[in-house]
PDB file of N, CA and C in Angstrom:
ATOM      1  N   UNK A   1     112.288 105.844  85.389  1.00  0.00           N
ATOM      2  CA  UNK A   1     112.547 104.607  86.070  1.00  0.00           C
ATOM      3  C   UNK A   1     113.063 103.584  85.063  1.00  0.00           C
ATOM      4  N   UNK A   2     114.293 102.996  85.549  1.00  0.00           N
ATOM      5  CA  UNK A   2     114.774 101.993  84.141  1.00  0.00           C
ATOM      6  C   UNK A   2     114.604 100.327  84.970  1.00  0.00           C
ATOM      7  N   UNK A   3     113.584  99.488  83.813  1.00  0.00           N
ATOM      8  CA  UNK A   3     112.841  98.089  83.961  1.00  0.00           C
ATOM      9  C   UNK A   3     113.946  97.104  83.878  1.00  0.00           C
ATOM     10  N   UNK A   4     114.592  96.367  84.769  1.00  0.00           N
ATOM     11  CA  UNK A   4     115.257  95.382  84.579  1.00  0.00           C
ATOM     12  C   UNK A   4     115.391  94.475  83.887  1.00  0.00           C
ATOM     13  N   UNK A   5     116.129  93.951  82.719  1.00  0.00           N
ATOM     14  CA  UNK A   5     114.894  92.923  82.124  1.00  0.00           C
ATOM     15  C   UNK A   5     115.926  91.236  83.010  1.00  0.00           C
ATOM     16  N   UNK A   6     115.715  91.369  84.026  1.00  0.00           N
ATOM     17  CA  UNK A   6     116.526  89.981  84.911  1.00  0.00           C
ATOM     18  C   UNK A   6     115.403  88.847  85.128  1.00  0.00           C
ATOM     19  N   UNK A   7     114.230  89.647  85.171  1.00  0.00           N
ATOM     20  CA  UNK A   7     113.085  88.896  85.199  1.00  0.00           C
ATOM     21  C   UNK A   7     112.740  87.737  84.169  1.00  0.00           C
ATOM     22  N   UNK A   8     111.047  87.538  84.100  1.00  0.00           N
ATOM     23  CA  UNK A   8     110.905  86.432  82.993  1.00  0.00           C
ATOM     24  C   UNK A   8     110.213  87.268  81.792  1.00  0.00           C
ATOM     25  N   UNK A   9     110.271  86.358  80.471  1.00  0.00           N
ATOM     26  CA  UNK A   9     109.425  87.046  79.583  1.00  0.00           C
ATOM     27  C   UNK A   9     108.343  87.443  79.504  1.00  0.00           C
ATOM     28  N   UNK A  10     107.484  87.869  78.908  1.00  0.00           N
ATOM     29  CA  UNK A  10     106.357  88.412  78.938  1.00  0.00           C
ATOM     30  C   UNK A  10     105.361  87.370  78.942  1.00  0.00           C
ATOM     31  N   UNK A  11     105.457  86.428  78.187  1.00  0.00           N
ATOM     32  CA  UNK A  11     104.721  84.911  78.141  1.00  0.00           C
ATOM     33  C   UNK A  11     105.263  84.396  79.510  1.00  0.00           C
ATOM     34  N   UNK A  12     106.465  84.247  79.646  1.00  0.00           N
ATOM     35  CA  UNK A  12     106.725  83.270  80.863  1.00  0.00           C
ATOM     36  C   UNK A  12     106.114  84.080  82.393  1.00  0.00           C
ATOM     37  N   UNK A  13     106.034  85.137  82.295  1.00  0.00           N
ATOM     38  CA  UNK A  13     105.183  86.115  83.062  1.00  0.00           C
ATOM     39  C   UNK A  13     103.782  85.694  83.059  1.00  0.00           C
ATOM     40  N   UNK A  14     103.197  85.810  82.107  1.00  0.00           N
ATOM     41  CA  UNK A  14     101.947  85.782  81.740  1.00  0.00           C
ATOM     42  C   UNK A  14     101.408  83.899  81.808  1.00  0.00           C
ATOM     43  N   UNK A  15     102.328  82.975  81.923  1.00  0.00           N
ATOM     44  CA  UNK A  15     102.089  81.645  82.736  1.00  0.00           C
ATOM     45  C   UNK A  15     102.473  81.570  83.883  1.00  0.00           C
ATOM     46  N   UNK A  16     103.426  81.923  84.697  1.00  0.00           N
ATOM     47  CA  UNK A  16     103.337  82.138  85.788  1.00  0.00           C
ATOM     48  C   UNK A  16     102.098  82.972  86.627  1.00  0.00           C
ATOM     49  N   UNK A  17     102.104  84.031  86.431  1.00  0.00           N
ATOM     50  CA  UNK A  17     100.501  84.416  86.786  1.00  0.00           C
ATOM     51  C   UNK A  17      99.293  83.928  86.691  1.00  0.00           C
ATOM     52  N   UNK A  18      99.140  83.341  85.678  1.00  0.00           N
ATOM     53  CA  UNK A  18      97.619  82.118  85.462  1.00  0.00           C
ATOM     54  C   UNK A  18      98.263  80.795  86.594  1.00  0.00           C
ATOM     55  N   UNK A  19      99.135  80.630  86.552  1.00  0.00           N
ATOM     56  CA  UNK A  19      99.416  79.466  87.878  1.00  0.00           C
ATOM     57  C   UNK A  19      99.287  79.844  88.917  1.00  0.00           C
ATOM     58  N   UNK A  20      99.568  81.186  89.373  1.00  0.00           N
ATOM     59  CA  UNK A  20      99.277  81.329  90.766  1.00  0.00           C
ATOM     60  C   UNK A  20      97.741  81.571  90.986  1.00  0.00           C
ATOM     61  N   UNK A  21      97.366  81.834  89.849  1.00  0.00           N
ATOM     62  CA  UNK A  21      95.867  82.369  89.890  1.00  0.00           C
ATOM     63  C   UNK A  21      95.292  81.108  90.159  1.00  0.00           C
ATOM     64  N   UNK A  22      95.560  80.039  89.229  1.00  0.00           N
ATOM     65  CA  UNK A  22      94.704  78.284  89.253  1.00  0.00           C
ATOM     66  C   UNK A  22      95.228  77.704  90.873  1.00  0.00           C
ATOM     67  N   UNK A  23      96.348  78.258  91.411  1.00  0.00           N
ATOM     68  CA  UNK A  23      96.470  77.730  92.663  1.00  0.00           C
ATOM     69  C   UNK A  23      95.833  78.380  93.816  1.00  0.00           C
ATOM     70  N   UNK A  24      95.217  79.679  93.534  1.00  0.00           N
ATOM     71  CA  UNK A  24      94.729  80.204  94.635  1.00  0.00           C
ATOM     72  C   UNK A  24      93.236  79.472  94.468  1.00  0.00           C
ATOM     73  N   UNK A  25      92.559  79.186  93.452  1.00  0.00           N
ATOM     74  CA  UNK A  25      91.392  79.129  93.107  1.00  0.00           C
ATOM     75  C   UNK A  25      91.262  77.421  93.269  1.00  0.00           C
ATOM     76  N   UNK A  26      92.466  76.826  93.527  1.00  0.00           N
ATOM     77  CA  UNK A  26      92.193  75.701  93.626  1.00  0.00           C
ATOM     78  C   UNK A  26      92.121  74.983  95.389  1.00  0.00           C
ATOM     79  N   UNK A  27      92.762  76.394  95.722  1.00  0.00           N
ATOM     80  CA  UNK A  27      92.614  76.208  97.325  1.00  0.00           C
ATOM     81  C   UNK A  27      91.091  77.192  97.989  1.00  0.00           C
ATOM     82  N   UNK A  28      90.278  77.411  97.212  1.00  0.00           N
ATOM     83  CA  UNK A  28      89.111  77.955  97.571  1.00  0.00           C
ATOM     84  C   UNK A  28      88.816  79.210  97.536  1.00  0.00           C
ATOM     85  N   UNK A  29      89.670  80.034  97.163  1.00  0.00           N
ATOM     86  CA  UNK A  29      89.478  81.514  96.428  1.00  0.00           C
ATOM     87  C   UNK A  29      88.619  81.556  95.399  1.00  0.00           C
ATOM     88  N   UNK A  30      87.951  82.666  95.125  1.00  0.00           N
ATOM     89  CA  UNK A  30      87.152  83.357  94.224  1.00  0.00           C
ATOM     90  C   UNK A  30      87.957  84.246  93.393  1.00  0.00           C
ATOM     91  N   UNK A  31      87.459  84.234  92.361  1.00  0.00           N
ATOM     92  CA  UNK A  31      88.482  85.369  91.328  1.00  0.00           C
ATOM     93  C   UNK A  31      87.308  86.288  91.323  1.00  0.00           C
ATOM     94  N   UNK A  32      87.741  87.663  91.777  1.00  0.00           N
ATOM     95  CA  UNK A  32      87.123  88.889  91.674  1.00  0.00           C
ATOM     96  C   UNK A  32      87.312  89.506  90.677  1.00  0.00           C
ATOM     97  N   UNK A  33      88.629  89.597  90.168  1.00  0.00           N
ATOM     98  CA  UNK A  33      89.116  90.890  88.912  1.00  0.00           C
ATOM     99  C   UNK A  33      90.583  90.489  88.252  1.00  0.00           C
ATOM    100  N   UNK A  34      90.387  90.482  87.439  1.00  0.00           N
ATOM    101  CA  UNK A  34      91.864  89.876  86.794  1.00  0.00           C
ATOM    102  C   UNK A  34      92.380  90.866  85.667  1.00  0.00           C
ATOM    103  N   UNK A  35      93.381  91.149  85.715  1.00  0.00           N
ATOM    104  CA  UNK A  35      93.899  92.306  84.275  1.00  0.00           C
ATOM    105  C   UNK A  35      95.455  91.573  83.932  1.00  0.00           C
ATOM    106  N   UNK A  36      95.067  90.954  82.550  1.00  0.00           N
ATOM    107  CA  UNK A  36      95.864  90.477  81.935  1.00  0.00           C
ATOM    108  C   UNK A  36      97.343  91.571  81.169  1.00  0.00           C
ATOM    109  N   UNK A  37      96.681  92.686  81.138  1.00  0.00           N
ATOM    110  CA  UNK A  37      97.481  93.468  80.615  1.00  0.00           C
ATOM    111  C   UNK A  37      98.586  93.711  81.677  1.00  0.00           C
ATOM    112  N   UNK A  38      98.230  93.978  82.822  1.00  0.00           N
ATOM    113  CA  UNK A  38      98.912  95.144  84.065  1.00  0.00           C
ATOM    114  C   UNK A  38      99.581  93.623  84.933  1.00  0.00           C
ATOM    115  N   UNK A  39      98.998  92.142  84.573  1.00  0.00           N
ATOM    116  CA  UNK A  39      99.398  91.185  85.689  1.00  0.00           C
ATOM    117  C   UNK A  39      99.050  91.074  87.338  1.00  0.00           C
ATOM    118  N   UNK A  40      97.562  91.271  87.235  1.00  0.00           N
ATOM    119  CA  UNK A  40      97.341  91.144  88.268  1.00  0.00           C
ATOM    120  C   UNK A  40      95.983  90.804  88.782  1.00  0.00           C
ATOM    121  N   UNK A  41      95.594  90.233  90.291  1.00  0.00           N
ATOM    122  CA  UNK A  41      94.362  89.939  89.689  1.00  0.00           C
ATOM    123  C   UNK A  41      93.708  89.744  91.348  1.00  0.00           C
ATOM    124  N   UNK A  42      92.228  90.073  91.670  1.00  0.00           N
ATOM    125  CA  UNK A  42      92.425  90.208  93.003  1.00  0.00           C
ATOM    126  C   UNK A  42      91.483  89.161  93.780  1.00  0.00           C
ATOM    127  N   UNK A  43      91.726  88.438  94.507  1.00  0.00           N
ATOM    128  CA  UNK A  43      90.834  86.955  94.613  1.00  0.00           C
ATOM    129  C   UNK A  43      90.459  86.992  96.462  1.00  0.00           C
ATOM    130  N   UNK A  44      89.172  86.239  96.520  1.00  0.00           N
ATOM    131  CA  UNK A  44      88.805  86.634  97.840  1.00  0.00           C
ATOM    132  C   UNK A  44      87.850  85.473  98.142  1.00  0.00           C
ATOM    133  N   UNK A  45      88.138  84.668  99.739  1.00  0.00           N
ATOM    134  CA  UNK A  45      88.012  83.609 100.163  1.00  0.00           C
ATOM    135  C   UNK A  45      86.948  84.416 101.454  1.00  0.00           C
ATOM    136  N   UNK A  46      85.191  83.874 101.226  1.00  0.00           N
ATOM    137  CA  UNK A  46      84.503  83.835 102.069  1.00  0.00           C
ATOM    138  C   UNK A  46      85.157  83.276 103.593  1.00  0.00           C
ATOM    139  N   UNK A  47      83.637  83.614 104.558  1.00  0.00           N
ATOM    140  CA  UNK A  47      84.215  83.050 106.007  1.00  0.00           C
ATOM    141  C   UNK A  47      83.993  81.867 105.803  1.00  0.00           C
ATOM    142  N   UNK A  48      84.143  80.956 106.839  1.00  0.00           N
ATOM    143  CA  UNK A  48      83.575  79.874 107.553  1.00  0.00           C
ATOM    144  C   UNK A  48      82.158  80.238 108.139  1.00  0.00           C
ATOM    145  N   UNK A  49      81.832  78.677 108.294  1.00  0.00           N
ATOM    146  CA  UNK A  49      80.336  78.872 109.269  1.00  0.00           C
ATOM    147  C   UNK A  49      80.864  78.044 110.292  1.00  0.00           C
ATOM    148  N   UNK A  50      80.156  78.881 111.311  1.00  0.00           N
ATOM    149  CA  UNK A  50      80.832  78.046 112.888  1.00  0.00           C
ATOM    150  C   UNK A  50      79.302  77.258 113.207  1.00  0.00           C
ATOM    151  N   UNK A  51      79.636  75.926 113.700  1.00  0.00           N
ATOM    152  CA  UNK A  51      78.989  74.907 114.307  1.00  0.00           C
ATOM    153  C   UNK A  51      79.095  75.889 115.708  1.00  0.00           C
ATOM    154  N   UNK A  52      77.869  76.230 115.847  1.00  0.00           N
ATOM    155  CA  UNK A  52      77.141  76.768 117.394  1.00  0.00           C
ATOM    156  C   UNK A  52      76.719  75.567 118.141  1.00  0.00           C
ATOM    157  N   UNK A  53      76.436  74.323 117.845  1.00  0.00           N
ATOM    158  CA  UNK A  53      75.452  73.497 118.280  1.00  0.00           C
ATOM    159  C   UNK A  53      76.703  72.899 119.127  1.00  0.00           C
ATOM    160  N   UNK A  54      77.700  72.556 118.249  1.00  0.00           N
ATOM    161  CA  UNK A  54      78.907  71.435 118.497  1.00  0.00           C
ATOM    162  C   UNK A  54      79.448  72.721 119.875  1.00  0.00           C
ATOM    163  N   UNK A  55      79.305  73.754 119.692  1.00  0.00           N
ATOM    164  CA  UNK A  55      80.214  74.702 120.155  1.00  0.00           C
ATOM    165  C   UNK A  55      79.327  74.851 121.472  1.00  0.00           C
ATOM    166  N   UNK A  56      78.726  75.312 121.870  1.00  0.00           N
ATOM    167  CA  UNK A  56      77.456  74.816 122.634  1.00  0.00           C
ATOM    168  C   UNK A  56      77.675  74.094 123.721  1.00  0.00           C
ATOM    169  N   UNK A  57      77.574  72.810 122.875  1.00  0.00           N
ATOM    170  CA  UNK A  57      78.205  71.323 124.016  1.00  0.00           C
ATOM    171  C   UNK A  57      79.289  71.679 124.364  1.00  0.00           C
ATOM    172  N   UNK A  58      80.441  71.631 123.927  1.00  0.00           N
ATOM    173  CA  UNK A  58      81.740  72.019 124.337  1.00  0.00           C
ATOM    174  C   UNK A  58      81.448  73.119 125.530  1.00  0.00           C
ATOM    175  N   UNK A  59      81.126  74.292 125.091  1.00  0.00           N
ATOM    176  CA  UNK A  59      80.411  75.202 126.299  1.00  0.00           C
ATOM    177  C   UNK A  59      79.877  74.586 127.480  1.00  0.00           C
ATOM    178  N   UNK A  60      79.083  73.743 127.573  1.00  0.00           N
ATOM    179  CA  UNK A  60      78.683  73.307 128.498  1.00  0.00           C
ATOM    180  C   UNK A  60      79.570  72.203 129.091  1.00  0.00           C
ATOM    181  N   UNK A  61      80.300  71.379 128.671  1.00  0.00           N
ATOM    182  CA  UNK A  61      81.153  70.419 129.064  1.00  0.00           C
ATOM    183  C   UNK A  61      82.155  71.327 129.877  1.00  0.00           C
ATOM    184  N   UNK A  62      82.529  71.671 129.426  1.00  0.00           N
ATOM    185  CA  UNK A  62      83.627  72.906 130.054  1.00  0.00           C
ATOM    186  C   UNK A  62      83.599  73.779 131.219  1.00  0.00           C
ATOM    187  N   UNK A  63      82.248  74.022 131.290  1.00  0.00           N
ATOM    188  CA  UNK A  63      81.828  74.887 132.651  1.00  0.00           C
ATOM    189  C   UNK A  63      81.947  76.499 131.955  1.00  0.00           C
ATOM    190  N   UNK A  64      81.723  76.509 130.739  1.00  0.00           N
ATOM    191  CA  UNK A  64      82.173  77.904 130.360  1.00  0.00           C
ATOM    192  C   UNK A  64      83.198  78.414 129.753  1.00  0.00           C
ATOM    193  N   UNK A  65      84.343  77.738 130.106  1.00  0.00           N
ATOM    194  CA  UNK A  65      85.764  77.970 129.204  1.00  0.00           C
ATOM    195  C   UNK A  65      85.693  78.453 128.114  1.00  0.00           C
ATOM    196  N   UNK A  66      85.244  77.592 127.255  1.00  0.00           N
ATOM    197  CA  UNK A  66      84.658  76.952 125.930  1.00  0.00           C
ATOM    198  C   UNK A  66      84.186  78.306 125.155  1.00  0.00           C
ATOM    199  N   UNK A  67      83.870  79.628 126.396  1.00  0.00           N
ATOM    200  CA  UNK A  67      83.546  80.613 125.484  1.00  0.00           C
ATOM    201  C   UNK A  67      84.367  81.625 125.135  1.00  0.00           C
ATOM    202  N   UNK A  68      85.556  81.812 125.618  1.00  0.00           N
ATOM    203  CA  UNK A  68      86.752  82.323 124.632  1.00  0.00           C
ATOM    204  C   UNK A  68      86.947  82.237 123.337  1.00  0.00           C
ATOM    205  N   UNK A  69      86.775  80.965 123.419  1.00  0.00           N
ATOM    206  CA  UNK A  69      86.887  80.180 122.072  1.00  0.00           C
ATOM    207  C   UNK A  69      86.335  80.228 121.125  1.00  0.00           C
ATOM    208  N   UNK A  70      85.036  80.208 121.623  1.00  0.00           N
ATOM    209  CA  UNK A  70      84.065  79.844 120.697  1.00  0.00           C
ATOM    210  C   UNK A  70      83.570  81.622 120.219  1.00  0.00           C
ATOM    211  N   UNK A  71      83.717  81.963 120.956  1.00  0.00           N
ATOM    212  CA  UNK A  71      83.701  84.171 120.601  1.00  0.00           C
ATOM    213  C   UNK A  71      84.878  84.401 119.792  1.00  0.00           C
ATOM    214  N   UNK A  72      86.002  84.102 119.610  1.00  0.00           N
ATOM    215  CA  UNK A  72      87.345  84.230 118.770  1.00  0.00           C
ATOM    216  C   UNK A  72      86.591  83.506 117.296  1.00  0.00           C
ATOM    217  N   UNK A  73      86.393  82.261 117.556  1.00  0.00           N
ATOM    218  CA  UNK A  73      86.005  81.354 116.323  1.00  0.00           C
ATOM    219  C   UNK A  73      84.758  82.179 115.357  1.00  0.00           C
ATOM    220  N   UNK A  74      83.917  82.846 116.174  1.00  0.00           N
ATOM    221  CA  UNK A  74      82.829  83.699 115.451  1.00  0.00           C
ATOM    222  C   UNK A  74      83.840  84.545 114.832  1.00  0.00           C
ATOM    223  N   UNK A  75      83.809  85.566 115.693  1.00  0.00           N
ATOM    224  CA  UNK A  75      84.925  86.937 114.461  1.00  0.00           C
ATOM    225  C   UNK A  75      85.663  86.215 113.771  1.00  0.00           C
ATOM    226  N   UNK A  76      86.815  85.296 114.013  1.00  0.00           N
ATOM    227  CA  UNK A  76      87.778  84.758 113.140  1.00  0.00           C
ATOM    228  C   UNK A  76      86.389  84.382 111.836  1.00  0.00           C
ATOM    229  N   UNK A  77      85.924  83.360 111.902  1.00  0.00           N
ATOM    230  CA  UNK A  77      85.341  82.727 110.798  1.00  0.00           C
ATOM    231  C   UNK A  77      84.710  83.802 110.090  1.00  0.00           C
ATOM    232  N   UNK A  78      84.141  84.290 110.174  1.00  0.00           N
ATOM    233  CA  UNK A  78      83.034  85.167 109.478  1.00  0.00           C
ATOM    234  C   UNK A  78      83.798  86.187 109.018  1.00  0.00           C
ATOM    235  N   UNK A  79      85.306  86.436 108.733  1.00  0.00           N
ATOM    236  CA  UNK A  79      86.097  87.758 108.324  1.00  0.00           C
ATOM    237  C   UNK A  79      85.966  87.078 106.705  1.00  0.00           C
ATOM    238  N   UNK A  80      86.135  87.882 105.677  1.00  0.00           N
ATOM    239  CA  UNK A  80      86.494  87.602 104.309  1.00  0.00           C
ATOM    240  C   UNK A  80      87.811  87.763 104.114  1.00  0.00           C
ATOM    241  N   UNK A  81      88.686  86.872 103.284  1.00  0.00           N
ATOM    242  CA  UNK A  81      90.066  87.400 103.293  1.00  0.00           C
ATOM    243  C   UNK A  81      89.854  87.926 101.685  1.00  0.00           C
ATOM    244  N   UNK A  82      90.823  88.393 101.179  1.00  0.00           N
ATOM    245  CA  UNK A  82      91.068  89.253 100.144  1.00  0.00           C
ATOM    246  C   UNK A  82      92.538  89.224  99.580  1.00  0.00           C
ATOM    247  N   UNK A  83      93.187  88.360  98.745  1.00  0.00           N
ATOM    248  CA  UNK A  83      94.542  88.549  98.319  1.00  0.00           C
ATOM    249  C   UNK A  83      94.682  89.124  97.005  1.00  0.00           C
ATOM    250  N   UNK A  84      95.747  90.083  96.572  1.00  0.00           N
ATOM    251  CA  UNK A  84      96.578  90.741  95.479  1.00  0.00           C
ATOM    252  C   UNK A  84      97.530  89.600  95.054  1.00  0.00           C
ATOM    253  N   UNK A  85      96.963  89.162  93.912  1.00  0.00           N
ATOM    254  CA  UNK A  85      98.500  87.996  93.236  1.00  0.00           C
ATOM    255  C   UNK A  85      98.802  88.981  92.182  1.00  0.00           C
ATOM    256  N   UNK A  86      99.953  89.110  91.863  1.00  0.00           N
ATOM    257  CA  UNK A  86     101.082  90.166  90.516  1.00  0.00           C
ATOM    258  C   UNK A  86     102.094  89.606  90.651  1.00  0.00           C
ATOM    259  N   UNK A  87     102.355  90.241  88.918  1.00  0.00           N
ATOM    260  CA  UNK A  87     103.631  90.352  88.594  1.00  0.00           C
ATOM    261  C   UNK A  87     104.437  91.734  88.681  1.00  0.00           C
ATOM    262  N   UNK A  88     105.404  92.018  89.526  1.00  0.00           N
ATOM    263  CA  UNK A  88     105.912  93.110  89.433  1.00  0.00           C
ATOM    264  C   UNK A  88     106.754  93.495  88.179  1.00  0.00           C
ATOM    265  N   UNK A  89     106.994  94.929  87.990  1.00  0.00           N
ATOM    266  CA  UNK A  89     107.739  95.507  86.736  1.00  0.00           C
ATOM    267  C   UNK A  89     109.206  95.211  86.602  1.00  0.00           C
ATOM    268  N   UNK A  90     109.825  94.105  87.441  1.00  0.00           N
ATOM    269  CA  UNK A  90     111.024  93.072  87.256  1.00  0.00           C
ATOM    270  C   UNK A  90     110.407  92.245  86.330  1.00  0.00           C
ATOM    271  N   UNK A  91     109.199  91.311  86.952  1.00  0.00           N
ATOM    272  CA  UNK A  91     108.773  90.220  86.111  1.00  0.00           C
ATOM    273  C   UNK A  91     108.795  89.096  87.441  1.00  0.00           C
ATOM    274  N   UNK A  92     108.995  89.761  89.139  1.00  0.00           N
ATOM    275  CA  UNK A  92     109.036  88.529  89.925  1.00  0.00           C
ATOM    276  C   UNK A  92     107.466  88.551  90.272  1.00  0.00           C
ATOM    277  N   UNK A  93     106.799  87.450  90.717  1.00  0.00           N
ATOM    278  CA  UNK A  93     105.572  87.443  91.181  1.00  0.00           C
ATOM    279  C   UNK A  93     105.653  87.664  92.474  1.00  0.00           C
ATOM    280  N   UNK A  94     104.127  88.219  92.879  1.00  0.00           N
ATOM    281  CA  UNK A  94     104.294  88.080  94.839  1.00  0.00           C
ATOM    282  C   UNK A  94     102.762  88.285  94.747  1.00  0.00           C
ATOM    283  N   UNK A  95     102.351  87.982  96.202  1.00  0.00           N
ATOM    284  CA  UNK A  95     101.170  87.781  97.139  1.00  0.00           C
ATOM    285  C   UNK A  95     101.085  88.787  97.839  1.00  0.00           C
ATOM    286  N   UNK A  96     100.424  89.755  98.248  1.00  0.00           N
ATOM    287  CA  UNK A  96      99.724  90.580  99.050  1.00  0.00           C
ATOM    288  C   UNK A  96      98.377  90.085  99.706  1.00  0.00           C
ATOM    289  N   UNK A  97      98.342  90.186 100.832  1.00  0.00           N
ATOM    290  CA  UNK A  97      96.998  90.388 101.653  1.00  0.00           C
ATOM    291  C   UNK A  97      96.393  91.776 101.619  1.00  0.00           C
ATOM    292  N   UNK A  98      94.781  92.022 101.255  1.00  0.00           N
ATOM    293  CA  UNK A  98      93.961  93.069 101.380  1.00  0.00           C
ATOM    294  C   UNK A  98      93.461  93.269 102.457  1.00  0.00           C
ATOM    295  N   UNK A  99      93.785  94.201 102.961  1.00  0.00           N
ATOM    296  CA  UNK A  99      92.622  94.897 104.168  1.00  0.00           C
ATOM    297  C   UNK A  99      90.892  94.696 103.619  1.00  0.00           C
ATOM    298  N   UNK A 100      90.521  94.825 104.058  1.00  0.00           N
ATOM    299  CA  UNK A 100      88.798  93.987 103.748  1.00  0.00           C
ATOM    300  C   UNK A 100      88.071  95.142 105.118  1.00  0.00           C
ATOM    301  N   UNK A 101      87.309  95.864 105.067  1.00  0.00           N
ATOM    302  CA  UNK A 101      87.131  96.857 105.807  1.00  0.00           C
ATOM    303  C   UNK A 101      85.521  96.283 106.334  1.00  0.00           C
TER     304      UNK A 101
END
């Protein structure tokens, strides 16, 4: 396989990756695993907690509606997300989403 070199340097690689890393972590990600060598690093954002109480009232204001909603908002909140930040063997960065089982 022949490596392009169109990309960035190995340093300019290696700051670009710590930036995407400080931006995921600055929007509420967790850093799980990071490999400085390979450029990559794998970060993962707990659920939410759902207000039952608030959700509740709404339920009852509603006549019931309210529980579509509020059954979506449970599964939705409580999933963990899981993202892949890298540098590929060009040198471009990208984002992947993890399946989380």
């Amino acid at each position: 396989m022949i490596m392009k070199n169109n990309g960035l340097s190995q340093e300019q690689s290696l700051q670009v990756f710590s930036n995407m890393i400080s931006n995921k972590v600055h929007n509420g990600f967790t850093l799980e695993e990071r490999n400085d060598e390979f450029l990559f690093a794998v970060l993962s954002k707990g659920g939410k907690v759902v207000n039952h109480g608030l959700n509740f009232i709404i339920f009852c204001l509603t006549l019931g509606l309210w529980s579509f909603a509020w059954l979506y908002l449970t599964i939705e909140a409580s999933k963990q997300k899981k993202v892949l930040v890298a540098i590929d063997e060009d040198g471009f960065p990208f984002e992947e989403r993890c399946l989380v089982a």
